[in-house]
Protein backbone atom coordinates (compact mmCIF):
# COMPACT_ATOMS: atom_id res chain seq x y z
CA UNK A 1 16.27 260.02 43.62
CA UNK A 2 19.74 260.57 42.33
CA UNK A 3 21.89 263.57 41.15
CA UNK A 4 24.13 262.88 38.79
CA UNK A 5 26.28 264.84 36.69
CA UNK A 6 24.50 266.14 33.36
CA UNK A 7 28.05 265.53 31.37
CA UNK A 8 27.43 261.82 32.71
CA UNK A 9 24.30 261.36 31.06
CA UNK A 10 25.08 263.56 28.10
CA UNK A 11 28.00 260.91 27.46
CA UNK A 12 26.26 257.91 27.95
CA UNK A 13 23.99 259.08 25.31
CA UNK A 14 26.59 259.54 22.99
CA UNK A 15 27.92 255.77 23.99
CA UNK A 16 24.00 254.83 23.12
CA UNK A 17 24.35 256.30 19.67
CA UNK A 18 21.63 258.92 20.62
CA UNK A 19 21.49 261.52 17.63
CA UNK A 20 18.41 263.33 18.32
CA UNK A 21 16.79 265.64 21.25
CA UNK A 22 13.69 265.92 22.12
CA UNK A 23 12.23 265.81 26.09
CA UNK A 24 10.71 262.06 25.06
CA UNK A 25 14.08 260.86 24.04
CA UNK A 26 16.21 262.80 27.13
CA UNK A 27 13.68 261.09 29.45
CA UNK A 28 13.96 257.38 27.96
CA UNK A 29 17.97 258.13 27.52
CA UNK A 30 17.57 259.24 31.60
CA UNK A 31 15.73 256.05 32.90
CA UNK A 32 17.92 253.60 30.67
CA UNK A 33 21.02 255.39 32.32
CA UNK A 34 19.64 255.01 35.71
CA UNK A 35 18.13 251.46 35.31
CA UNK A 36 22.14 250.20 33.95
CA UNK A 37 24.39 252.41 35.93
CA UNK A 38 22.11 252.33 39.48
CA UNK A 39 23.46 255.93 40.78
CA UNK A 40 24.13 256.09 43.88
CA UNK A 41 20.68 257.89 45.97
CA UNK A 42 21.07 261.45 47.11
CA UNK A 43 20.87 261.91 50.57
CA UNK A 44 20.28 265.41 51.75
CA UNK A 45 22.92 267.41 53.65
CA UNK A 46 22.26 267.39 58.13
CA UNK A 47 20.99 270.77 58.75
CA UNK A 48 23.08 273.51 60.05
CA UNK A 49 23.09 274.34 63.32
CA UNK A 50 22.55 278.31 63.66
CA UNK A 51 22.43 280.05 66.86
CA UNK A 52 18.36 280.03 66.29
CA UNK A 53 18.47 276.14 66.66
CA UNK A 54 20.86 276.04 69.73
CA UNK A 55 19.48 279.03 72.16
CA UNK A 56 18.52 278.15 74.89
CA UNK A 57 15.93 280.21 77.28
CA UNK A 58 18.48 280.95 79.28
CA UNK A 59 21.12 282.27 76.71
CA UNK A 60 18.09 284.69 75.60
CA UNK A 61 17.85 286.08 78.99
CA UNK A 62 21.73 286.45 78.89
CA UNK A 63 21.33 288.08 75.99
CA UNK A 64 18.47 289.70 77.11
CA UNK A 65 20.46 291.29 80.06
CA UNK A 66 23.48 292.15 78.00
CA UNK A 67 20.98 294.22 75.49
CA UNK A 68 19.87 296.01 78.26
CA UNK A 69 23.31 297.31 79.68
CA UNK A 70 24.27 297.95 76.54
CA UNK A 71 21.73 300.39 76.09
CA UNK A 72 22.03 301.60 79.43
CA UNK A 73 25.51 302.62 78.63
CA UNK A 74 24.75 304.12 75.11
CA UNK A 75 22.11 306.54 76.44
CA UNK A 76 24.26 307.47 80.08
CA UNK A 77 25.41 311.17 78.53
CA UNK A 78 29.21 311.35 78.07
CA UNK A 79 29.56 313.98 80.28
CA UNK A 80 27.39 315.27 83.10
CA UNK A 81 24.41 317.92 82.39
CA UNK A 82 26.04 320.65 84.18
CA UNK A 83 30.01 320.18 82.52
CA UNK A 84 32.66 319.32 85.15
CA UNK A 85 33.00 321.54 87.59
């Protein structure tokens, strides 16, 4: 499989003489493009790496821990029950 620009093909046509539109002709005008001109074959792009692809057990216990402090810190009240004394 190739991708190839649409202008590409669109010109080639034109080089072909191709007057007329219809899906038959596109599709002959497509496989006559790609049978002379051999595109070059897509490859697809490497995968990303996201942080879903890369944790390891032990980074989701760190992170595991860290959620846990965090909260521990967000519910300790601000000041103490009684006021300062």
């Amino acid at each position: 499989m190739s991708v190839v620009n649409p202008a590409r093909i669109k010109a080639y046509a034109h080089s072909q003489l191709t007057r007329n539109k219809t899906d038959q002709l596109d599709a002959s005008v497509i496989a006559d493009f790609c049978r002379t001109q051999q595109p070059a074959l897509w490859t697809p792009p490497a995968p990303a790496l996201t942080p879903a692809t890369t944790q390891t057990p032990a980074m989701a216990l760190g992170l595991a821990d860290h959620l846990f402090t965090v909260r521990e810190i967000l519910l300790t009240p601000a000041f103490p029950p009684g006021g300062w004394r």
